[in-house]
Protein backbone atom coordinates (compact mmCIF):
# COMPACT_ATOMS: atom_id res chain seq x y z
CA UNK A 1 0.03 27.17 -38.51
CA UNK A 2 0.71 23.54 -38.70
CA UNK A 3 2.39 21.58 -35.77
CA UNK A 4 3.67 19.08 -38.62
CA UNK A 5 7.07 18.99 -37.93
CA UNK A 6 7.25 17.88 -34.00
CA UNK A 7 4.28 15.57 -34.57
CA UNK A 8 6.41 12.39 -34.64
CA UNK A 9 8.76 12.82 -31.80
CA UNK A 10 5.66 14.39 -29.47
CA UNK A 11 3.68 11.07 -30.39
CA UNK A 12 6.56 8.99 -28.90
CA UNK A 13 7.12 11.50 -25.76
CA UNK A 14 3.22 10.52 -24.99
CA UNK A 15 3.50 7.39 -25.23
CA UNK A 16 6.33 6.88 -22.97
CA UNK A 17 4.40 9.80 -20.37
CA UNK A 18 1.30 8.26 -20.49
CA UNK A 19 3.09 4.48 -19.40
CA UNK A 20 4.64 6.18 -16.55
CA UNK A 21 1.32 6.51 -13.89
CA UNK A 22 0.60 2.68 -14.77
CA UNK A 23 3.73 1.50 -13.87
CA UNK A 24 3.66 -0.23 -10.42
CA UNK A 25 2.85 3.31 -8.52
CA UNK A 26 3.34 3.05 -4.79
CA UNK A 27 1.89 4.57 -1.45
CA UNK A 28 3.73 6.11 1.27
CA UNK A 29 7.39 6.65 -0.82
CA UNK A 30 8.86 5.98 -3.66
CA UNK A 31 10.42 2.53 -1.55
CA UNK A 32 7.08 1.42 -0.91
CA UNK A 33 6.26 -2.23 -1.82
CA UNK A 34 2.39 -1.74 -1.19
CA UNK A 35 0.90 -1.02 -4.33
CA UNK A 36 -1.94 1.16 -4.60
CA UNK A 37 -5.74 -0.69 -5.39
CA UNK A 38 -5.68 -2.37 -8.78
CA UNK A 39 -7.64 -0.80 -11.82
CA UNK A 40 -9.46 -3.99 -11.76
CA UNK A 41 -10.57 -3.21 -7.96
CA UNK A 42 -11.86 -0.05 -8.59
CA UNK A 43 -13.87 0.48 -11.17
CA UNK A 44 -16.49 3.72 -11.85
CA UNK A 45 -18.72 4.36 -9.70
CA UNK A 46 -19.85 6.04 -12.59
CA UNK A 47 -19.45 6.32 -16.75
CA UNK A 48 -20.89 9.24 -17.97
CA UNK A 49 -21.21 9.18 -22.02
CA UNK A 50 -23.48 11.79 -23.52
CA UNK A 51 -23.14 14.32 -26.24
CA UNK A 52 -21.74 17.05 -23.52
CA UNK A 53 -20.01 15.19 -20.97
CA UNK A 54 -17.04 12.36 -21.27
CA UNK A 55 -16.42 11.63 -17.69
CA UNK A 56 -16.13 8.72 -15.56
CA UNK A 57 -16.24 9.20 -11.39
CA UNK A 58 -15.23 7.61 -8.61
CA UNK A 59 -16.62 8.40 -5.22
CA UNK A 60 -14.36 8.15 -2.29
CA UNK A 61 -13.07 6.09 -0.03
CA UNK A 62 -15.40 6.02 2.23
CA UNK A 63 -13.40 5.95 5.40
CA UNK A 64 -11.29 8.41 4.43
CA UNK A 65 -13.95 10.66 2.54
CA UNK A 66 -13.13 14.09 2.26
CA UNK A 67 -16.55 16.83 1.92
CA UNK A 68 -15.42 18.04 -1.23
CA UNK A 69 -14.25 17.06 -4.74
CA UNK A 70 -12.01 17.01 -7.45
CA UNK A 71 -12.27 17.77 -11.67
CA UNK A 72 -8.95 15.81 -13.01
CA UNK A 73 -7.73 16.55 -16.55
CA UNK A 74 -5.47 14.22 -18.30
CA UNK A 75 -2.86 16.40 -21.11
CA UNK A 76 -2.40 16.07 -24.75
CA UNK A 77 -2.23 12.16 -25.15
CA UNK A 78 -6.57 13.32 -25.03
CA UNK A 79 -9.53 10.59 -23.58
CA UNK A 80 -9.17 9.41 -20.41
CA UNK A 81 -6.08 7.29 -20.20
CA UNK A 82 -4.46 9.62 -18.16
CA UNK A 83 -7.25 11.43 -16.13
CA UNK A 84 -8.83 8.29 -14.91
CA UNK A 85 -5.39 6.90 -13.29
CA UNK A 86 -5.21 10.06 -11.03
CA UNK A 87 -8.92 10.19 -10.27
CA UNK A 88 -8.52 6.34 -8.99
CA UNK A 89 -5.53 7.45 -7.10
CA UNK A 90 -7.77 10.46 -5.51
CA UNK A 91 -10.74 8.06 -4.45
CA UNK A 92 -8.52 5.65 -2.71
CA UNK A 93 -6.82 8.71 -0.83
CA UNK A 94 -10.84 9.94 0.36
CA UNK A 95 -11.35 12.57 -2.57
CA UNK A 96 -14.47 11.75 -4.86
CA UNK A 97 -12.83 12.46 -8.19
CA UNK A 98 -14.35 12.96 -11.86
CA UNK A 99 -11.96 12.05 -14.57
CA UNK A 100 -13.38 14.14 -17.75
CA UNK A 101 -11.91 14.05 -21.23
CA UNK A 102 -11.89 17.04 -23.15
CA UNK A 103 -10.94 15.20 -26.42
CA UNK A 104 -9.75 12.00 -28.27
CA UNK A 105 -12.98 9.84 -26.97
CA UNK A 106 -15.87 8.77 -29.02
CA UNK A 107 -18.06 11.61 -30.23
CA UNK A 108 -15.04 14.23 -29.40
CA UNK A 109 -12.77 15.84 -31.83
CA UNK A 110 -9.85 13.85 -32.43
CA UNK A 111 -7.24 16.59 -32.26
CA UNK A 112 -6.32 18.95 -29.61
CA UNK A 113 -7.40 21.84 -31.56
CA UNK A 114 -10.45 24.04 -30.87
CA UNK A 115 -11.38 22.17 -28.06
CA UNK A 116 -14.54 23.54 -26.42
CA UNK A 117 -14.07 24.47 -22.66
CA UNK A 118 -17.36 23.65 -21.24
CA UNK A 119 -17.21 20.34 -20.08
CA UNK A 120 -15.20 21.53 -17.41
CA UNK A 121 -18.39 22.99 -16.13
CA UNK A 122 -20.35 20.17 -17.08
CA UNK A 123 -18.62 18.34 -14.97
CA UNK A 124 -18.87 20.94 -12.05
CA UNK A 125 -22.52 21.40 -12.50
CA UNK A 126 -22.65 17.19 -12.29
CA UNK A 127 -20.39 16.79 -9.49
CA UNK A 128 -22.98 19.50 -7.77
CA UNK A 129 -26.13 17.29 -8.21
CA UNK A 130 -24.11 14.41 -5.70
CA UNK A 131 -25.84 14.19 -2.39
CA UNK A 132 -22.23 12.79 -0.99
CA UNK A 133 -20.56 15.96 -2.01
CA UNK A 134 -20.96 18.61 -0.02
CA UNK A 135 -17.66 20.63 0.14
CA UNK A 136 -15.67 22.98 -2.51
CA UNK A 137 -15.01 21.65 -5.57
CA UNK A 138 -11.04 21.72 -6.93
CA UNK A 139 -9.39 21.15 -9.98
CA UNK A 140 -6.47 19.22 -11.03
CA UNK A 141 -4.66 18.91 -14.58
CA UNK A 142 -1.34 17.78 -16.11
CA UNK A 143 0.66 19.25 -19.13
CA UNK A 144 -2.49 20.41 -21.36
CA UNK A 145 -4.57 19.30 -17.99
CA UNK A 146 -3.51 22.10 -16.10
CA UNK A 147 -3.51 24.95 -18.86
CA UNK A 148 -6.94 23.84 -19.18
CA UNK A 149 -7.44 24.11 -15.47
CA UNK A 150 -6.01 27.20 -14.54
CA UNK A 151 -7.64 28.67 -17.72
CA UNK A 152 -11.28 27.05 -16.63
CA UNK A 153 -10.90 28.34 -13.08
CA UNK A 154 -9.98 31.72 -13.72
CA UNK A 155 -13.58 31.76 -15.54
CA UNK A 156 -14.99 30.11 -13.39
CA UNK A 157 -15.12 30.89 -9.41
CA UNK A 158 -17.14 27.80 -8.47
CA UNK A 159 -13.82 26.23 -8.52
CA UNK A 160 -12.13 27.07 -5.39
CA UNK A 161 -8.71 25.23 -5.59
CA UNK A 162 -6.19 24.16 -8.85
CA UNK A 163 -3.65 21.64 -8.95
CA UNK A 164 -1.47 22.23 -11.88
CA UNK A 165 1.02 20.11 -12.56
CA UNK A 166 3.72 20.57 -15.17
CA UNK A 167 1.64 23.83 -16.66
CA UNK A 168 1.34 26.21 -18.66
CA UNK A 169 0.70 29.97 -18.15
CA UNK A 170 -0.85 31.32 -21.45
CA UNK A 171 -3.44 29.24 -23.84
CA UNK A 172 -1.29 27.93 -26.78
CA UNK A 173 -1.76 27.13 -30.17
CA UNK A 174 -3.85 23.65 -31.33
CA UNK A 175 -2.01 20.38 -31.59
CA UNK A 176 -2.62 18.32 -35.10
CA UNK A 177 -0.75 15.07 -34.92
CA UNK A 178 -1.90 14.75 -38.63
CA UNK A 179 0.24 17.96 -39.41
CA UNK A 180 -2.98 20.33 -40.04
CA UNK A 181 -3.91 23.92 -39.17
CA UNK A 182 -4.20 24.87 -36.24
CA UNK A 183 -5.58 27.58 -34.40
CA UNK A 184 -5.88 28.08 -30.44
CA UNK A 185 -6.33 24.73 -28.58
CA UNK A 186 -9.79 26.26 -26.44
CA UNK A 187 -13.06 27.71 -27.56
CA UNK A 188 -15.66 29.40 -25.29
CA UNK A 189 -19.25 29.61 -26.60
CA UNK A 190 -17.83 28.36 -29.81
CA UNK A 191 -15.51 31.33 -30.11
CA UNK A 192 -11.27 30.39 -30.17
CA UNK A 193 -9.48 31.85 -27.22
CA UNK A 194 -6.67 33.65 -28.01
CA UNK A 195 -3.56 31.72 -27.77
CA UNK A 196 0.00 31.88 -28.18
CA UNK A 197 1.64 30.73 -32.00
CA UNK A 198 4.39 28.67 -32.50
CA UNK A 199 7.20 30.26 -33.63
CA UNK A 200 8.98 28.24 -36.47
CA UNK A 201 11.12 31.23 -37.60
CA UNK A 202 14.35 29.17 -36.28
CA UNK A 203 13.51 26.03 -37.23
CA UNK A 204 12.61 23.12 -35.44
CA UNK A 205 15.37 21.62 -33.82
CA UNK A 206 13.28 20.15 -30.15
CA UNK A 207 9.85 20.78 -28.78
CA UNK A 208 11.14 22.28 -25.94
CA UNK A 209 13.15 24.70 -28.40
CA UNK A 210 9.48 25.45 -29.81
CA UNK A 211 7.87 25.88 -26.98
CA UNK A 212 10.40 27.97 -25.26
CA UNK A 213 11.48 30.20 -28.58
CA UNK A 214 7.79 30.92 -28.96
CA UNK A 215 6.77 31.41 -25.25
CA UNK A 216 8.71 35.19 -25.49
CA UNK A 217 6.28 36.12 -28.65
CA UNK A 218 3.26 35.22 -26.87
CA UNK A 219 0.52 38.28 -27.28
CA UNK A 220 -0.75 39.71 -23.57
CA UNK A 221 -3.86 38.45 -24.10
CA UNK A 222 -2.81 34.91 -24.29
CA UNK A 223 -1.71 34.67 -21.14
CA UNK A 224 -4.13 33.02 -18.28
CA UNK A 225 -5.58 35.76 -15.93
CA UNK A 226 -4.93 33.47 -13.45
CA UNK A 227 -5.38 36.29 -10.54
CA UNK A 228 -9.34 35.59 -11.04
CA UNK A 229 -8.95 32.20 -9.87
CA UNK A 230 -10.58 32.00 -6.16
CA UNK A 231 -9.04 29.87 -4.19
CA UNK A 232 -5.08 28.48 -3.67
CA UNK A 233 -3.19 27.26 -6.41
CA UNK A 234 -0.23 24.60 -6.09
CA UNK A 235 1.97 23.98 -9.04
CA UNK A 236 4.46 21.38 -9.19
CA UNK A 237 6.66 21.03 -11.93
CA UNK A 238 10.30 19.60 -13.22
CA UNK A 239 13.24 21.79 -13.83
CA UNK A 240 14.64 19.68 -16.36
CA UNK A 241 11.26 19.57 -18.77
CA UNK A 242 12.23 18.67 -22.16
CA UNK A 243 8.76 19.20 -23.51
CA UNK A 244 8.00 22.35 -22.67
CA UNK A 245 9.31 25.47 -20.31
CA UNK A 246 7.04 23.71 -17.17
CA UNK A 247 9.08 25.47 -14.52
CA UNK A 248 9.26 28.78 -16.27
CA UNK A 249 5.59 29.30 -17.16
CA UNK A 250 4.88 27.99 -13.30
CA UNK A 251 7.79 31.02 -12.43
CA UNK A 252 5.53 33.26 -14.68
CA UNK A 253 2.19 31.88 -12.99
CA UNK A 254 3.59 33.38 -10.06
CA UNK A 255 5.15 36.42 -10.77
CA UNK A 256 1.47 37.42 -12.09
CA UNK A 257 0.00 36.27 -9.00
CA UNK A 258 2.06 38.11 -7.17
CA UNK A 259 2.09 41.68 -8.86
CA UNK A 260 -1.86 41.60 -9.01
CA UNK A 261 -1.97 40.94 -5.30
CA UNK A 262 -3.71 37.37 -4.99
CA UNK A 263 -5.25 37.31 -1.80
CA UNK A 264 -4.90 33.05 -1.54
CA UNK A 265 -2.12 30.84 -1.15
CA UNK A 266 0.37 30.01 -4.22
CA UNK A 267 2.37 27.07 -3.80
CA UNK A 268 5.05 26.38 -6.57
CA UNK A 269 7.81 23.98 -6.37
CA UNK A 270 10.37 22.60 -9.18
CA UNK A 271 12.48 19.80 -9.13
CA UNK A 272 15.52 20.13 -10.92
CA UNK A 273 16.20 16.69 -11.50
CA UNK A 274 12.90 15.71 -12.80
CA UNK A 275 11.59 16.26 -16.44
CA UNK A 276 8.01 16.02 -17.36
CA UNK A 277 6.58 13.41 -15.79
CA UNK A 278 7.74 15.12 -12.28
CA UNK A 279 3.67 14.79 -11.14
CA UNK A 280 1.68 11.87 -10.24
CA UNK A 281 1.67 9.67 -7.68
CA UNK A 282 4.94 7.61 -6.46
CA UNK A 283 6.57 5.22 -7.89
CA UNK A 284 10.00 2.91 -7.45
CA UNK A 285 13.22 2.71 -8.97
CA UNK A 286 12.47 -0.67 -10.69
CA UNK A 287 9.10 0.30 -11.83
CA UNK A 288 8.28 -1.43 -15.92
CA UNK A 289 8.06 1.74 -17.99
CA UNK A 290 9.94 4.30 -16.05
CA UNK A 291 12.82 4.17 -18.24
CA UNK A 292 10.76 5.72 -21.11
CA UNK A 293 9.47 9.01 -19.06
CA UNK A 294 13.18 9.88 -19.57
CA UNK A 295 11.82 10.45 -23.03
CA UNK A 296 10.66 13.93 -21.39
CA UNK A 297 13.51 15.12 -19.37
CA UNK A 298 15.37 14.36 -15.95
CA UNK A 299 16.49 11.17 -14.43
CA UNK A 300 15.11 8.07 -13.04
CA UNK A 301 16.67 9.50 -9.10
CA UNK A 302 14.95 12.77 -9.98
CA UNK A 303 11.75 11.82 -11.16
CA UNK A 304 11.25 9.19 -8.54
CA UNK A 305 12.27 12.08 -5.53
CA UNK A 306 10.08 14.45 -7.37
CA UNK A 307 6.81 11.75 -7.14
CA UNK A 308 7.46 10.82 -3.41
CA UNK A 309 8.05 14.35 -2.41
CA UNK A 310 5.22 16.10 -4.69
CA UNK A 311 2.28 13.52 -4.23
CA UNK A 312 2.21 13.63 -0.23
CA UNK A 313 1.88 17.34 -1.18
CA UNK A 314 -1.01 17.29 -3.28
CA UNK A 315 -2.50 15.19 -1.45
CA UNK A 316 -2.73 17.46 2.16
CA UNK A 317 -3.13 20.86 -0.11
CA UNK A 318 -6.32 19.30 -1.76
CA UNK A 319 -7.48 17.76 2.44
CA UNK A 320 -6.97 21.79 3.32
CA UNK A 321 -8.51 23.24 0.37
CA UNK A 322 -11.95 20.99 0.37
CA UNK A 323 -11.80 21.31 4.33
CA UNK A 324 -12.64 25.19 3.97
């Protein structure tokens, strides 16, 4: 099944998400006036660039190091223009952090379609070989980021701690911004995971509307075993989402959790004010850009509460997780 039709206004909803964490984010909250450290002032620590692995990491603050680490996945807009902001962000807060695209770089597939799973590991088995490193090892994704997480660390129990923000709680179908077929967005071993369709029998009037019309037709085995995970999970997501059913597939994260008995902590929180771009790290009122994350639900009040509330929040669940 193509994803044709929402192509165009889901290329413009990117765009205006991905401007967002660039925009003049803050420490402290959403009032602060002290920005964060410059892209310019810190750079890599490492680039990684070889035919498995797209990653770039930054080690920690050293006076703030924490003994773990962190795996951060950008979402659909693919390479590392998201991932890398957040992994920054990490390092200056004392979490080594590995930014690692899954698509969209050099040498990747261009479309978020069959998307191999593995460098996930990759980048586990990496972050493993670090003589600084010498705690558990999390996870953290947005949007696509954190289907891919919680997907990844149900499969995998190295990973002892997700951060999901915005997510998802089955695999879904590929995205094609080119309008081509697509099947499910992850492979394992080379083999598609089985995923959720879109549901076009009503039309397409929103991509919310998609999402949400086709989120009751998803098959049972679509839907992220996310009791398998082994360690807590914190979700954070906005209750007005406009690109897809955030809060309700975080609701449904849950409710599985729950009647399966996880033995860990589940933290889930939704802000009703915010939309999609209710994760990431602070940022003010007057920040250049903001405007256009409107593009994907909420309001400027609720976005900016949502990012001062929700980042201090990451933040000391990811200092307790790596701690144990």
């Amino acid at each position: 099944m193509s994803f044709a039709r929402p192509a165009p206004l889901l290329v413009a909803v990117l765009l205006a998400l991905t401007a967002v964490p660039a925009a003049a984010q803050t420490t402290g909250t959403a009032a602060a006036a002290t920005p964060l450290p410059t892209p310019a002032q810190v750079p890599a620590t490492e680039v990684i660039r070889t035919t498995d692995l797209v990653a770039e990491y930054f080690a920690a603050d050293v006076t703030r190091a924490s003994p773990g680490a962190v795996i951060v996945l950008g979402g659909s807009e693919g390479g590392l223009a998201g991932s890398r902001g957040l992994a920054r962000r990490l390092a200056a807060e004392g979490f080594a952090a590995i930014a690692v695209s899954y698509f969209g770089e050099t040498g990747q597939s261009p479309k978020l379609n069959e998307v191999p799973i593995e460098p996930v590991d990759r980048a586990l088995a990496w972050l493993t070989t670090r003589t600084e490193i010498h705690g558990p090892i999390a996870i953290l994704g947005v949007s696509k980021g954190a289907e891919l997480a919680l997907l990844t660390a149900s499969r995998n129990p190295a990973i002892k701690a997700v951060v999901a923000g915005v997510p998802s709680n089955v695999v879904w179908a590929g995205i094609d911004m080119a309008g081509g077929p697509v099947g499910s967005s992850w492979t394992s071993g080379g083999t598609p995971l089985p995923y959720a369709s879109y549901d076009f029998s009503k039309g397409f009037t929103s991509i919310f509307n998609l999402y949400n019309n086709s989120l009751s037709g998803a098959p049972a085995d679509a839907e992220i075993p996310v009791e398998a995970i082994a360690g807590p999970i914190l979700m954070i997501s906005g209750e007005a989402d406009t690109l897809w059913p955030s809060s309700e597939m975080a609701r449904r994260v849950e409710t599985r959790l729950r009647a399966r008995g996880f033995r860990y902590p589940v933290v889930n929180i939704a802000y009703p004010a915010a939309g999609h771009a209710a994760f990431g790290a602070p940022v003010r009122t007057d920040a250049p850009g903001l405007q256009g994350a409107l593009g994907v639900g909420g309001t400027i009040e609720g976005l900016v509460a949502a990012r001062a509330d929700g980042w201090p929040r990451v933040l000391a669940f990811l200092r307790d997780a790596l701690a144990h």
